[in-house]
N, C-alpha and C. Protein backbone atom coordinates (compact mmCIF):
# COMPACT_ATOMS: atom_id res chain seq x y z
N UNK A 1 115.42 -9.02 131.90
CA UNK A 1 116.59 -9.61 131.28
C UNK A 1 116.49 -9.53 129.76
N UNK A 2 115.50 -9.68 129.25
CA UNK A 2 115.07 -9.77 127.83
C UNK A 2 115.62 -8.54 127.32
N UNK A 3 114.51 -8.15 128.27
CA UNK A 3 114.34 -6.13 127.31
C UNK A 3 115.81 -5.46 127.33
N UNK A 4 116.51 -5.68 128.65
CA UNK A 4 118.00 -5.01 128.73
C UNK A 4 119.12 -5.54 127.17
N UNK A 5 118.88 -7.07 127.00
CA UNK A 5 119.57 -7.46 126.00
C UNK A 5 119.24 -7.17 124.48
N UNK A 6 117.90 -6.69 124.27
CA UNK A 6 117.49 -6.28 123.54
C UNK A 6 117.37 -4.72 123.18
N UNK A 7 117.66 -3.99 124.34
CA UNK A 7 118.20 -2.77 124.25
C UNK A 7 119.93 -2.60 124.46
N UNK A 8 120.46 -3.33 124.41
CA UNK A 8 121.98 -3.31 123.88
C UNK A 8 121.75 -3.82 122.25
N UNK A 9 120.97 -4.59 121.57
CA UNK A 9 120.62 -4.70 120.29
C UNK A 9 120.77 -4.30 119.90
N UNK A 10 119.66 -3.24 120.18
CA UNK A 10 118.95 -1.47 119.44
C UNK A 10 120.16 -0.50 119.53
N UNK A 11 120.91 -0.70 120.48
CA UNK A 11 122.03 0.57 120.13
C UNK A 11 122.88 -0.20 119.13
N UNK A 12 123.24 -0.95 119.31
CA UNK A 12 124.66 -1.72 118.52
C UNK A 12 123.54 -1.76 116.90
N UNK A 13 122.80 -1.92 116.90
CA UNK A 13 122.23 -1.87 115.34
C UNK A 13 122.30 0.12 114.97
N UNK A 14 121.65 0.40 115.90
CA UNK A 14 122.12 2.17 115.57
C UNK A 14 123.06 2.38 115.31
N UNK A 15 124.13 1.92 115.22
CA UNK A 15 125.56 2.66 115.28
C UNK A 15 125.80 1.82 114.06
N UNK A 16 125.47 0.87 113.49
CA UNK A 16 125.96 -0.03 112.65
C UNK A 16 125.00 0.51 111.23
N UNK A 17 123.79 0.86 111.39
CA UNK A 17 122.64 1.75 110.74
C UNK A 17 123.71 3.06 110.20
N UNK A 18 124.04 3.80 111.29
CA UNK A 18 124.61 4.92 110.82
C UNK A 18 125.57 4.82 109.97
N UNK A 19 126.58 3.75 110.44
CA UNK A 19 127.91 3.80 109.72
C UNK A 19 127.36 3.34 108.15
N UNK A 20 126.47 2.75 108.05
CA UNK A 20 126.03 1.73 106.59
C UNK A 20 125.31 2.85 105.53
N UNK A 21 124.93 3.73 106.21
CA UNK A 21 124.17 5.09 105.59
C UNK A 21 125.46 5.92 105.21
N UNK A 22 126.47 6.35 106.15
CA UNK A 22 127.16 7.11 106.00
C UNK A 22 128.62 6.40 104.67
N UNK A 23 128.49 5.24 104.47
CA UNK A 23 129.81 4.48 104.00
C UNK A 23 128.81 4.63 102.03
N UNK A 24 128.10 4.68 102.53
CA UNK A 24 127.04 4.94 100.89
C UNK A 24 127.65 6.18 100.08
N UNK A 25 127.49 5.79 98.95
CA UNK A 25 127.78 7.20 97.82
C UNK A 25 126.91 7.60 97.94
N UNK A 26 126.97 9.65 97.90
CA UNK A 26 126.05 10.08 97.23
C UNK A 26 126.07 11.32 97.20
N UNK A 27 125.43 12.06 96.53
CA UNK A 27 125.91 13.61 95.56
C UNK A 27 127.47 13.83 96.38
N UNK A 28 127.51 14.27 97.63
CA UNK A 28 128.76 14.58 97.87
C UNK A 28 129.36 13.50 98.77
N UNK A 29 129.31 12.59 98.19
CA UNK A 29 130.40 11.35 98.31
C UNK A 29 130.47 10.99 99.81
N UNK A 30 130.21 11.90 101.06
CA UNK A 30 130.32 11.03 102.38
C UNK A 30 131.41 10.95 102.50
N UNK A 31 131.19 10.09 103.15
CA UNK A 31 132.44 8.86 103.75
C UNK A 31 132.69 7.69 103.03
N UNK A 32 131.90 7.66 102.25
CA UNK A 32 132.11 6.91 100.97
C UNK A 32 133.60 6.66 100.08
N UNK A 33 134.06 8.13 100.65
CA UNK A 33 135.55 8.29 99.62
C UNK A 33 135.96 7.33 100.13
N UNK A 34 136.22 7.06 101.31
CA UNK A 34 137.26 5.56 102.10
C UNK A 34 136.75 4.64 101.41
N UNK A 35 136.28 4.42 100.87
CA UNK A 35 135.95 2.56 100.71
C UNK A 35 136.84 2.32 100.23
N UNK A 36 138.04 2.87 99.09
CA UNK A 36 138.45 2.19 98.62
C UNK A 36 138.69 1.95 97.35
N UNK A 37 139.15 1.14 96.16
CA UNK A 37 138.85 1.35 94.91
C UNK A 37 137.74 0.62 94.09
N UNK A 38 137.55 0.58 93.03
CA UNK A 38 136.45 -0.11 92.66
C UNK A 38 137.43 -1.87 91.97
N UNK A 39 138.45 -2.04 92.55
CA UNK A 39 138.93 -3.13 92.24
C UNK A 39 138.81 -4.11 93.42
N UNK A 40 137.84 -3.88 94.16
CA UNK A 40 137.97 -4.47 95.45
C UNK A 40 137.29 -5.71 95.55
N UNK A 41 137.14 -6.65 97.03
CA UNK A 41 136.16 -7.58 96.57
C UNK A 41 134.99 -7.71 96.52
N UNK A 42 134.02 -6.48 96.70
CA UNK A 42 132.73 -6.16 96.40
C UNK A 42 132.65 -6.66 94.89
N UNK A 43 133.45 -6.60 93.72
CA UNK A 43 133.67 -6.51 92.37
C UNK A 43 133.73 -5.35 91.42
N UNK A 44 133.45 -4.82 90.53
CA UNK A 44 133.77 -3.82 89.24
C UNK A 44 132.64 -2.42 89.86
N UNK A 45 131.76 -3.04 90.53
CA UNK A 45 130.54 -1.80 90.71
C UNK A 45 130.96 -1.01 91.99
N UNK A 46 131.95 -2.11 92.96
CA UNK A 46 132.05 -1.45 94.20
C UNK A 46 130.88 -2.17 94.98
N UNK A 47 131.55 -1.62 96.72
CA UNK A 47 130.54 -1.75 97.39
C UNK A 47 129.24 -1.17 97.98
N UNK A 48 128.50 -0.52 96.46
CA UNK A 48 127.25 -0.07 96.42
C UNK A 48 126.00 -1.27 96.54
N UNK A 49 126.51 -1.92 95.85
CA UNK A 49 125.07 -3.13 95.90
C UNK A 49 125.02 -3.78 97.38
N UNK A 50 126.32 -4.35 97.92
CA UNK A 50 126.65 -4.70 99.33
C UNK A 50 125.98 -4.14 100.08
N UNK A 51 126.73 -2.81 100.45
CA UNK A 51 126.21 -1.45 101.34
C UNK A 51 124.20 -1.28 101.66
N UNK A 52 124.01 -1.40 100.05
CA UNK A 52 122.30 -1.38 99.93
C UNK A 52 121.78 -1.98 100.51
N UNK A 53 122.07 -4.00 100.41
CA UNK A 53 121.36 -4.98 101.20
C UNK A 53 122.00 -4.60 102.26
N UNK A 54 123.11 -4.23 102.95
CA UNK A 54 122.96 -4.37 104.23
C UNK A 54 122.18 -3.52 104.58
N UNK A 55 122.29 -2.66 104.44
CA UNK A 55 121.49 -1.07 105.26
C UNK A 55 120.00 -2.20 105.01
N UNK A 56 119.41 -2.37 104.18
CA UNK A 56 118.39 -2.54 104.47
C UNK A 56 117.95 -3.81 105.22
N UNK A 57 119.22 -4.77 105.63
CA UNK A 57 118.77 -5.85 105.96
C UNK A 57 118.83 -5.13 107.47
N UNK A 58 119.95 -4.48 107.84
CA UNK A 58 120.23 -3.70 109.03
C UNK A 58 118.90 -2.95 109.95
N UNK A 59 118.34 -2.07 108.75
CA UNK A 59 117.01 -1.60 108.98
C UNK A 59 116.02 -1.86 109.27
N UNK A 60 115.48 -3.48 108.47
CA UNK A 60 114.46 -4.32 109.14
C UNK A 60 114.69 -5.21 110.17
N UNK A 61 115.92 -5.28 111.01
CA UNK A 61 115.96 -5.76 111.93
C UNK A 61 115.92 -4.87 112.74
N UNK A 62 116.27 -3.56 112.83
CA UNK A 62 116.14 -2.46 113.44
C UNK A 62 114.75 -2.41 113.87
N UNK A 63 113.61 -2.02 112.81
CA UNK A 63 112.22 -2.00 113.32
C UNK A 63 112.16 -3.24 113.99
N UNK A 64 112.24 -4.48 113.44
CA UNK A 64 111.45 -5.48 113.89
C UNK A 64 111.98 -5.60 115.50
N UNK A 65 113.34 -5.24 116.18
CA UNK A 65 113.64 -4.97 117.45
C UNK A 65 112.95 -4.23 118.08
N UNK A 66 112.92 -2.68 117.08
CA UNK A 66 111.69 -1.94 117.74
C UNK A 66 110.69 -2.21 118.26
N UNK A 67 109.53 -3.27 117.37
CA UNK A 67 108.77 -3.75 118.06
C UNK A 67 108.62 -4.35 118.15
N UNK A 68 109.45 -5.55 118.74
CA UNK A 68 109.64 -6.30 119.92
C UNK A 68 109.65 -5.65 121.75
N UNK A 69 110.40 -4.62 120.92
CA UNK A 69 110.80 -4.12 122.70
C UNK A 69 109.66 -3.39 122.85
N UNK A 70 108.88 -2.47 121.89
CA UNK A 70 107.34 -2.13 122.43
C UNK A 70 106.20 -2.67 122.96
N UNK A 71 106.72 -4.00 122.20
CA UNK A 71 105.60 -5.23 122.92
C UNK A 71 105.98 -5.66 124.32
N UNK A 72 107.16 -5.74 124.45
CA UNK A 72 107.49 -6.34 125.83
C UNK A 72 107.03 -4.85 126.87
N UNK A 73 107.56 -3.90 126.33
CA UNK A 73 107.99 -2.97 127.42
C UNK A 73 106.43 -2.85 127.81
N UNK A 74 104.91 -2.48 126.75
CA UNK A 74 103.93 -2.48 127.00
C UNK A 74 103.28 -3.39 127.83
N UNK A 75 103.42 -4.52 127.41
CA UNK A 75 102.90 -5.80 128.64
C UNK A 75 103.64 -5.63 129.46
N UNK A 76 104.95 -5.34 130.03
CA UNK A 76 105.26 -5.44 131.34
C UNK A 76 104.14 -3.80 132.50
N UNK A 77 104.01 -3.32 131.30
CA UNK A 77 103.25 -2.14 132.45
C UNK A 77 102.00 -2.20 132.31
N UNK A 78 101.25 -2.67 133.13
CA UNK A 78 99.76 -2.80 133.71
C UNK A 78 99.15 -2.06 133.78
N UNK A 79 99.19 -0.51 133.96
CA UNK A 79 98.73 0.57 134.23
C UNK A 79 99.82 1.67 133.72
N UNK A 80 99.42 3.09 132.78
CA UNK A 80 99.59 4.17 132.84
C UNK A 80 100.13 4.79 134.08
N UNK A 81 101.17 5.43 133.70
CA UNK A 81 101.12 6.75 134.73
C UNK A 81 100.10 7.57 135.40
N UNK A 82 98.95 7.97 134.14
CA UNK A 82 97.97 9.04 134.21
C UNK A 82 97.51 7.80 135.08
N UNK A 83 96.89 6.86 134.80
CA UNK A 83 96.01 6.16 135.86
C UNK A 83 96.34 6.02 136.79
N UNK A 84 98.06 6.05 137.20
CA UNK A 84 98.30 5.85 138.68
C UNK A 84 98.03 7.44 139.71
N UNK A 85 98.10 8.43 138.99
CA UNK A 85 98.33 9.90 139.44
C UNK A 85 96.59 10.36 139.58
N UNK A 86 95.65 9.51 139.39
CA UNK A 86 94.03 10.06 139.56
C UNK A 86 93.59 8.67 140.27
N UNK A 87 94.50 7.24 140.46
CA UNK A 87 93.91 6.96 141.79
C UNK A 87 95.02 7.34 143.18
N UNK A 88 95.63 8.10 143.11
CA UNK A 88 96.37 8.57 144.12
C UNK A 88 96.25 9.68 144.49
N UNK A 89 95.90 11.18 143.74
CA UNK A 89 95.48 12.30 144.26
C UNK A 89 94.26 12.26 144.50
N UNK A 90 94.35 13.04 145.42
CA UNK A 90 93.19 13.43 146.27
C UNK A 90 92.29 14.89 146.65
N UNK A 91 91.86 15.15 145.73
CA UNK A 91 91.66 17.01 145.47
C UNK A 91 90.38 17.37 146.80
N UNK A 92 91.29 18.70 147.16
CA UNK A 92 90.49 18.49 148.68
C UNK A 92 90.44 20.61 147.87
N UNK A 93 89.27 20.77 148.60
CA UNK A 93 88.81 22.32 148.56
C UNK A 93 89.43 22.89 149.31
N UNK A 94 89.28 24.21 148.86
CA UNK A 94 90.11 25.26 149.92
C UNK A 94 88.45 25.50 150.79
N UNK A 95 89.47 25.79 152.40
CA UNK A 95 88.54 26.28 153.33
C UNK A 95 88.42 27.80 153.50
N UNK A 96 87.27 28.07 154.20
CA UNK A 96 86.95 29.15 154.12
C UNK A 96 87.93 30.09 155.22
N UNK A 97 88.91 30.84 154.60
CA UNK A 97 89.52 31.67 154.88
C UNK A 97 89.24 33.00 155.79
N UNK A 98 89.25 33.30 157.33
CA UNK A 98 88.59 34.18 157.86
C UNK A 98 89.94 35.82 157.50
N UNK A 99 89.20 37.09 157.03
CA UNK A 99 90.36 37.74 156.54
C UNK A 99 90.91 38.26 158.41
N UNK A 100 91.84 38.97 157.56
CA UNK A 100 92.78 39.63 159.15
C UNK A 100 93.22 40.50 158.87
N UNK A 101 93.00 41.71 159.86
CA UNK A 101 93.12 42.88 159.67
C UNK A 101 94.40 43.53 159.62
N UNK A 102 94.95 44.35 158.94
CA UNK A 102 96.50 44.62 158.80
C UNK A 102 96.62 45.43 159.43
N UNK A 103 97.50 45.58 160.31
CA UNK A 103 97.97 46.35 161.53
C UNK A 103 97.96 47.90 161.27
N UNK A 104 97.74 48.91 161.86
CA UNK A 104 97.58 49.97 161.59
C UNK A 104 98.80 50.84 162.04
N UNK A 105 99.60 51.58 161.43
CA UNK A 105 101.11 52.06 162.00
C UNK A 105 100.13 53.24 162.93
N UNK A 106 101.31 53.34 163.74
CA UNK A 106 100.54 54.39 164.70
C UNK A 106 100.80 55.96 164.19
N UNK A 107 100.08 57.06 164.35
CA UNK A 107 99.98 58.18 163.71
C UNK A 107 101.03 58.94 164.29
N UNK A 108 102.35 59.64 163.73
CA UNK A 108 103.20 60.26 163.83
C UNK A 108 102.34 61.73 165.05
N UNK A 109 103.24 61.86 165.82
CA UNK A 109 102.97 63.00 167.24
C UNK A 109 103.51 64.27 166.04
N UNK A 110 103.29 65.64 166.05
CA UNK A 110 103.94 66.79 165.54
C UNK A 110 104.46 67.13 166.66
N UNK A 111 106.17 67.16 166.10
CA UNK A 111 106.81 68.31 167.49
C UNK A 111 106.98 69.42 167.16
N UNK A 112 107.29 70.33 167.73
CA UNK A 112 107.28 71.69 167.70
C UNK A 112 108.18 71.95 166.39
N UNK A 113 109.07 70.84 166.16
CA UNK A 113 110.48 71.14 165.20
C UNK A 113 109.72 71.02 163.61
N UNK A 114 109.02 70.55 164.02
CA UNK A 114 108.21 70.15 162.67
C UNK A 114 107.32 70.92 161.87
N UNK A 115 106.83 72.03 162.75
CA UNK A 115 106.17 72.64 161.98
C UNK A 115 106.12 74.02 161.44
């Protein structure tokens, strides 16, 4: 229950990550052009300073979800894969193979037409 709600988190912060990166100025302006004018209520600078703390407030909640859900997801599994796949196979030798002889076609008769 945890981990599922906490992985609807992690996406809804991804998408909110992206848009906060992408709404940023920079050399070629983005998506940035939409914001808007610089008379807005960000104030005179725009919403560059805004944009900044969020992305980064966005970001450290991002990791810190991250590992959260590494911690959970790790304690819920007790055992590796690899450990489950070497106490479950069972490597058995090959037996000794007796060979078998390949059938011999039978030798063509000459008829008279033949030769």
């Amino acid at each position: 229950m945890t981990t599922s709600f906490l992985l609807i988190v992690q996406i809804v912060l991804v998408v909110i990550l992206v848009i906060a990166v992408l709404l940023q100025k920079s050399s070629s302006i983005g998506l940035g052009a939409y914001s808007g004018s610089n008379e807005s209520v960000f104030g005179a600078k725009g919403p560059n300073a805004f944009l900044a703390k969020a992305t980064f407030l966005i970001g450290f909640l991002f990791v810190s979800n991250t590992i959260a859900l590494g911690y959970l997801y790790s304690s819920s599994a007790q055992s590796s894969v690899v450990d489950n796949m070497v106490e479950t196979t069972n490597v058995v030798a090959p037996t000794a193979v007796t060979p078998v002889e390949a059938p011999v076609a039978p030798a063509k008769e000459e008829t008279p037409a033949t030769k």
